[in-house]
Protein backbone atom coordinates (compact mmCIF):
# COMPACT_ATOMS: atom_id res chain seq x y z
CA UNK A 1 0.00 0.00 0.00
CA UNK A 2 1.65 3.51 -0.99
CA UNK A 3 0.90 6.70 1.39
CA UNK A 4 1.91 10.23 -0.18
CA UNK A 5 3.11 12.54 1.93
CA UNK A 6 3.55 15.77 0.84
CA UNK A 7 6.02 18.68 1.38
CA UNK A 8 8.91 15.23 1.07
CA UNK A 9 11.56 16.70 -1.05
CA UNK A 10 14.91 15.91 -0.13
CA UNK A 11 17.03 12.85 1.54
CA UNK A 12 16.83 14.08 5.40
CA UNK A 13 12.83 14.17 4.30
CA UNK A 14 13.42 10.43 3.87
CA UNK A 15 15.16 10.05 6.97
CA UNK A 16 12.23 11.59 8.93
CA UNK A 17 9.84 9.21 7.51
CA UNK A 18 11.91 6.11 7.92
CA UNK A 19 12.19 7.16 11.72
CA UNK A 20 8.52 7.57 12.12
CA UNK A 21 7.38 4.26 10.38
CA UNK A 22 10.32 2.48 12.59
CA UNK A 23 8.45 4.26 15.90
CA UNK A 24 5.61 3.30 14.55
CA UNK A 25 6.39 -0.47 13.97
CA UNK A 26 5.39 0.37 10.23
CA UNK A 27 6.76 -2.07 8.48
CA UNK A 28 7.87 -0.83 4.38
CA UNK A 29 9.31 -1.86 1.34
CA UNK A 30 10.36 1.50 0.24
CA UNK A 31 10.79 5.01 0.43
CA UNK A 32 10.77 7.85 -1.78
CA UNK A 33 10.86 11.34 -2.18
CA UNK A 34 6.87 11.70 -2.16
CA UNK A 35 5.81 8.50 -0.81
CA UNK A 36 5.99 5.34 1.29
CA UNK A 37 4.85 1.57 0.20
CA UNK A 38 4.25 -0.23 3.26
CA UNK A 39 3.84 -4.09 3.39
CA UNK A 40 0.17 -4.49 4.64
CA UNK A 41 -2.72 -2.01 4.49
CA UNK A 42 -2.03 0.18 7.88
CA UNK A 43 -4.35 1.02 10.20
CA UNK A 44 -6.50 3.79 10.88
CA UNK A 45 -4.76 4.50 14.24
CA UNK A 46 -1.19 3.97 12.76
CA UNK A 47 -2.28 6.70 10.13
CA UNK A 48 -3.17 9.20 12.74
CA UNK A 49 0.46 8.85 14.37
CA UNK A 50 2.28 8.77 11.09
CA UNK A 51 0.30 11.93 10.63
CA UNK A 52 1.01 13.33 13.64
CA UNK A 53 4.54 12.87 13.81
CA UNK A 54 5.29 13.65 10.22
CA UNK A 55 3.08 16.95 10.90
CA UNK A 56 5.94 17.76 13.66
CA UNK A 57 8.08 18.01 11.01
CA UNK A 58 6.26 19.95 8.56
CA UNK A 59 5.51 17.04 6.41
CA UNK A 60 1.95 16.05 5.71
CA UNK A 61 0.03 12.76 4.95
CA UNK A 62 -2.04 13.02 2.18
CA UNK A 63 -5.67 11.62 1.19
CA UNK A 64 -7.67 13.70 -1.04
CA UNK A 65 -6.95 12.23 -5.04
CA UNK A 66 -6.25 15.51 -6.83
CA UNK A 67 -3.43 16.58 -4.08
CA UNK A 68 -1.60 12.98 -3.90
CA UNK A 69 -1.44 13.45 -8.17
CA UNK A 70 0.05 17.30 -7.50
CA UNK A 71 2.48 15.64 -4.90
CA UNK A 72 3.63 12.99 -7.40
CA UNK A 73 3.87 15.88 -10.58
CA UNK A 74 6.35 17.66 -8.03
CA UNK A 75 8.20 14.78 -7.32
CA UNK A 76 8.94 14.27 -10.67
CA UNK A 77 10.19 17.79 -11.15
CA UNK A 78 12.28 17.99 -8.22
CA UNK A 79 13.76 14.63 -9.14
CA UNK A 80 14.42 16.12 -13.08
CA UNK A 81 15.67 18.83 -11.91
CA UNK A 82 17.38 18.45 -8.61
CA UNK A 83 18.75 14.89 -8.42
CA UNK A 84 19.20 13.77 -12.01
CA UNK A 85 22.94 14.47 -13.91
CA UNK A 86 21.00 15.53 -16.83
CA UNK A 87 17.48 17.03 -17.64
CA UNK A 88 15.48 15.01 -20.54
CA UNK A 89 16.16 16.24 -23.90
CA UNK A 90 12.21 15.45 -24.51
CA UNK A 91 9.25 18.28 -23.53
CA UNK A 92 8.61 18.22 -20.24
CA UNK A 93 5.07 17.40 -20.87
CA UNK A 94 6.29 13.87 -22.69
CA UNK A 95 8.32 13.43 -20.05
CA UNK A 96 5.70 13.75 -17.29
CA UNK A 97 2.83 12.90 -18.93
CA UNK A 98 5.19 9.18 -19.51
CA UNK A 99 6.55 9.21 -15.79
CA UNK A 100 2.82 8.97 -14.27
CA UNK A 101 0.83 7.52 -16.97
CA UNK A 102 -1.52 10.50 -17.34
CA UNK A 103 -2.27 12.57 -20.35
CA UNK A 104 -0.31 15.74 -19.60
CA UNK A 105 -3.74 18.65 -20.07
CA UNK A 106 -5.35 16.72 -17.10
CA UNK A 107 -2.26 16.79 -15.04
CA UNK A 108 -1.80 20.67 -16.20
CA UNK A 109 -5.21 21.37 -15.51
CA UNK A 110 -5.05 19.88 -12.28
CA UNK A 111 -1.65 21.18 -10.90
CA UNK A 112 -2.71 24.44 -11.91
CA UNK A 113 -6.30 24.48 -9.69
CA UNK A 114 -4.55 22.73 -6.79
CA UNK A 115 -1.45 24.86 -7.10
CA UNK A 116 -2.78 28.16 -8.83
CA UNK A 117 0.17 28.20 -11.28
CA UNK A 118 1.31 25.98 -14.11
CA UNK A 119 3.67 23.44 -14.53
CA UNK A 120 5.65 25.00 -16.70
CA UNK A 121 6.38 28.06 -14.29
CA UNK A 122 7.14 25.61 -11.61
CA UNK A 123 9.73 24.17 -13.60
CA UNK A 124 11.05 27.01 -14.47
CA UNK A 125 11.12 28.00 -10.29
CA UNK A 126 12.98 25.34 -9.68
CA UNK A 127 15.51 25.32 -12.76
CA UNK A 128 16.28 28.78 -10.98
CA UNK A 129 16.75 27.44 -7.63
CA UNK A 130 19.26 24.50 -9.81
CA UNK A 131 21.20 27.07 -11.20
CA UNK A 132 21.66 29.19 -7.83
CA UNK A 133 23.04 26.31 -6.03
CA UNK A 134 25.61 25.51 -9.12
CA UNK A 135 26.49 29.01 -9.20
CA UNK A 136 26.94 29.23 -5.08
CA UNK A 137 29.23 26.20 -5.48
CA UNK A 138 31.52 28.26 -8.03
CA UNK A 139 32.37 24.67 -9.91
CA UNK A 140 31.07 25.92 -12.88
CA UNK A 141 30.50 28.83 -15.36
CA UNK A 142 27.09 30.40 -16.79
CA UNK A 143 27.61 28.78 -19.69
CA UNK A 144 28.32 25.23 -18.25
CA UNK A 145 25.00 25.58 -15.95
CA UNK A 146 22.71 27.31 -18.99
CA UNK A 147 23.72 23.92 -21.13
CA UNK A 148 23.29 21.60 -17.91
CA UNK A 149 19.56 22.63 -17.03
CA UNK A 150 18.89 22.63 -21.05
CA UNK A 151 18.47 26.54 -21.61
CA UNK A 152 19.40 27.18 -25.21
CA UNK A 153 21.61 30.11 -24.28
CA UNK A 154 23.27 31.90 -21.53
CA UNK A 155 20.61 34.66 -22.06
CA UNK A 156 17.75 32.58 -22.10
CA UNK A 157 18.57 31.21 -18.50
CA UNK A 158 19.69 35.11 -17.83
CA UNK A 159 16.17 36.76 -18.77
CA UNK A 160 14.51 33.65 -16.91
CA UNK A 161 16.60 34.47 -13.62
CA UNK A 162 16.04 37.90 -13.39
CA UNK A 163 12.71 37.38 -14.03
CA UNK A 164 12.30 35.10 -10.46
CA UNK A 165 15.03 36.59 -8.31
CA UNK A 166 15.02 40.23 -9.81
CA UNK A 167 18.84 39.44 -10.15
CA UNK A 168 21.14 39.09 -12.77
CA UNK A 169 23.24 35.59 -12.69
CA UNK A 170 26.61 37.88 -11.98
CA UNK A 171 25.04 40.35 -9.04
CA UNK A 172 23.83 36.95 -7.56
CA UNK A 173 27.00 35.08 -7.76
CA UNK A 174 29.07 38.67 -5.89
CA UNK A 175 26.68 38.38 -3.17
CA UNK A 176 27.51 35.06 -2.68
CA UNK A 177 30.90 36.05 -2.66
CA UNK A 178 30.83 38.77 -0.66
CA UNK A 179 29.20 36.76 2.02
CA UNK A 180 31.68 34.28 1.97
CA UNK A 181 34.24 36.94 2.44
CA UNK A 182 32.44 38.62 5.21
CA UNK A 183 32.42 35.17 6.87
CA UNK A 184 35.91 34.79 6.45
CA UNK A 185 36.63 38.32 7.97
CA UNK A 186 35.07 37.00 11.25
């Protein structure tokens, strides 16, 4: 049986759940960013304390059908964009729309009335957030990091990053510098 949680987006996510279901004498056969597949069906009070501990931690157990698809859409992003070496060379839509088995309008139409923006814009969020964190660990240029998260030019990912942050790629990276030199000065 497979329980979504929602809000599960990174490894120490993972750890939190693993930690309750272990409290909880939950036995599973996996986790992943997004969800849990437990052995047997679990039982309604089990549920409530997964639920409450995970709420503890700012995670949440989800029921209702439209949110647990919007939780798995995510996951998919975040995996594309976060943890993969390289981002599909296919739309996104073909990509997602093959990942969950759904044709991608209904999971566009439904991300966007859960969410109240589209998928596309989320994507593009977090292919911002991607190329902060390459740019913070100085390993590799604008050009390296446009061609990485599949921008067809350095301007491209330059217009979409000012756009989000209301910074250019190169005021971003000096403040990242200067703090680093500030914290050195201490």
């Amino acid at each position: 049986m497979k329980l979504y949680i929602k809000y599960m987006v990174s490894l120490r996510c993972k750890m939190i759940v693993q930690n309750a279901l272990d409290t909880l004498k939950i036995e599973y056969v996996e986790i992943e960013l997004g969800f849990v597949e437990t052995l047997i069906k679990t039982s309604e009070e089990k549920r409530k304390g997964l639920a409450e501990i995970l709420s503890k931690s700012g995670l949440q157990l989800l029921d209702d059908k439209k949110s647990i698809l919007v939780e798995k859409i995510k996951t998919v992003i975040i995996e594309m964009v976060h943890y993969s070496d390289e981002l599909p060379t296919q739309n996104y839509s073909d990509y997602i729309s093959e990942k969950l088995g759904y044709d991608y309008t209904y999971l566009a139409n439904t991300f966007s009335e859960v969410k109240g923006i589209t998928i596309q814009h989320f994507i593009i969020i977090h292919k911002i957030e991607r190329a902060k964190e390459l740019m913070l660990y100085n390993e590799m240029n604008l050009t390296e990091i446009s061609y990485k998260l599949n921008y067809s030019s350095v301007a491209h990912l330059s217009n979409q990053f000012k756009k989000i942050t209301g910074l250019s790629p190169s005021f971003y990276k000096q403040l990242g510098q200067r703090r680093k030199q500030n914290l050195e000065d201490i």
